[in-house]
Protein backbone atom coordinates (compact mmCIF):
# COMPACT_ATOMS: atom_id res chain seq x y z
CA UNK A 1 62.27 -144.08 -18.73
CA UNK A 2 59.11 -143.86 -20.26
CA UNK A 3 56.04 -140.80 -19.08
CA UNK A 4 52.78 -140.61 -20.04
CA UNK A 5 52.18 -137.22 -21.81
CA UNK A 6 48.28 -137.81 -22.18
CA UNK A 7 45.99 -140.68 -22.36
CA UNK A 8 47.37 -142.38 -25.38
CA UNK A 9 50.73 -140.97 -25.42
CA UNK A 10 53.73 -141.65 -23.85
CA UNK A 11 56.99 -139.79 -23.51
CA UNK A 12 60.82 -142.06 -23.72
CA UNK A 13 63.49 -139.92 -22.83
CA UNK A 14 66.06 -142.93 -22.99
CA UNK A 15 67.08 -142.37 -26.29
CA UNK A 16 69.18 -138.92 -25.50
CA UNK A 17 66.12 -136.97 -26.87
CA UNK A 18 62.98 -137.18 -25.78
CA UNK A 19 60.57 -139.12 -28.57
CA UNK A 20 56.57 -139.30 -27.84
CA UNK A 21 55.11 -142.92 -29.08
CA UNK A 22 51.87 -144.65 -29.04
CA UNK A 23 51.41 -145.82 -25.45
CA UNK A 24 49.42 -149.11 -27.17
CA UNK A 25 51.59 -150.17 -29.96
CA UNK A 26 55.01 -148.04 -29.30
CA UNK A 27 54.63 -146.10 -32.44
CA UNK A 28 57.20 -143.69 -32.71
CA UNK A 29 55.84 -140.04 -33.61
CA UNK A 30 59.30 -138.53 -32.72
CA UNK A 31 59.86 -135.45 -31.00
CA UNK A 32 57.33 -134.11 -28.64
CA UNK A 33 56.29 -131.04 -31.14
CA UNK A 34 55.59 -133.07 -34.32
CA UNK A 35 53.32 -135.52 -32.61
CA UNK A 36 49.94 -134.30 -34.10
CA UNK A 37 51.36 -133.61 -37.57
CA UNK A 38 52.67 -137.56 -37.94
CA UNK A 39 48.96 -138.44 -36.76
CA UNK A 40 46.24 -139.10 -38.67
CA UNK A 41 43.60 -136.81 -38.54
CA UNK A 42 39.79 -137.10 -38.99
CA UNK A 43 37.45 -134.04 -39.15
CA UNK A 44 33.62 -134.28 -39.39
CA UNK A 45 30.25 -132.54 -37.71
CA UNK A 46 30.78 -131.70 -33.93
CA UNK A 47 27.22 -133.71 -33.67
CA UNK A 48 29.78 -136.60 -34.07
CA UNK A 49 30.83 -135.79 -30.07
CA UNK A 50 26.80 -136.17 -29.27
CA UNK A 51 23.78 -134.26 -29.91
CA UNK A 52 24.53 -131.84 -27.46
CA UNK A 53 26.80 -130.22 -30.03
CA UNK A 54 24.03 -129.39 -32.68
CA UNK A 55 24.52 -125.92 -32.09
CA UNK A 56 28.08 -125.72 -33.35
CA UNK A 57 27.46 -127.36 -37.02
CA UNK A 58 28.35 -124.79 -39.21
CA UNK A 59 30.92 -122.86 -37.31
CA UNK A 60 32.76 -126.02 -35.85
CA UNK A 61 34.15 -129.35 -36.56
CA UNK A 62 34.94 -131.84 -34.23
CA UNK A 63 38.92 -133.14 -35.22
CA UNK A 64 39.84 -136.21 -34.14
CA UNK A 65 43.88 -137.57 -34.26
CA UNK A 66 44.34 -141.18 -34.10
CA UNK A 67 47.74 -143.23 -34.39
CA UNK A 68 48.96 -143.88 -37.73
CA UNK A 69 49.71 -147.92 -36.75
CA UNK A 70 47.03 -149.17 -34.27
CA UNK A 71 43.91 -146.28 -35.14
CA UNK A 72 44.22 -145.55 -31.08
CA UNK A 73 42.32 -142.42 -30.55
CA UNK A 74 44.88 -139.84 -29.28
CA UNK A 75 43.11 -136.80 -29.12
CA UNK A 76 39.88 -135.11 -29.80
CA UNK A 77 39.22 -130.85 -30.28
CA UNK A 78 36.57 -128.40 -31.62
CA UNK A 79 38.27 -126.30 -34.13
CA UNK A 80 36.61 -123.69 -36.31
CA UNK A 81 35.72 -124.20 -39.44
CA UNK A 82 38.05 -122.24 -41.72
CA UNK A 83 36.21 -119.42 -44.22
């Protein structure tokens, strides 16, 4: 039986454990803690989110995670930029 786990993402639990896949092309990430390191990731200026966010360039990127197969946008954070 198949969950959603957010927007994009959907949990199957049929298989004995559960795996997360791509709720658009049934990608299969595998378990439900390695999700966001099998993504693909895209970081760039937070103005990227809208001009509201001019304040944060500098300190902030906006990181983006879409699906390795189908480029379905699975998540989007602000993350620090690192020193």
């Amino acid at each position: 039986m198949k969950r959603p786990l957010r927007e994009n993402l959907e949990l199957d639990g049929d298989s004995g454990s559960p795996r997360v896949l791509c709720a658009r092309c049934g990608f299969d990430f595998g378990g439900e803690e390695g999700w966001r390191e099998r993504s693909r990731t895209k970081r760039q200026s937070p103005t990227a989110g809208g001009p509201l966010m001019k304040d944060l360039e500098g300190q902030f990127l906006l990181e983006q995670r879409f699906c390795p197969q189908c480029k379905t946008l699975l998540d989007s954070e602000i993350v620090e930029v690192e020193p």
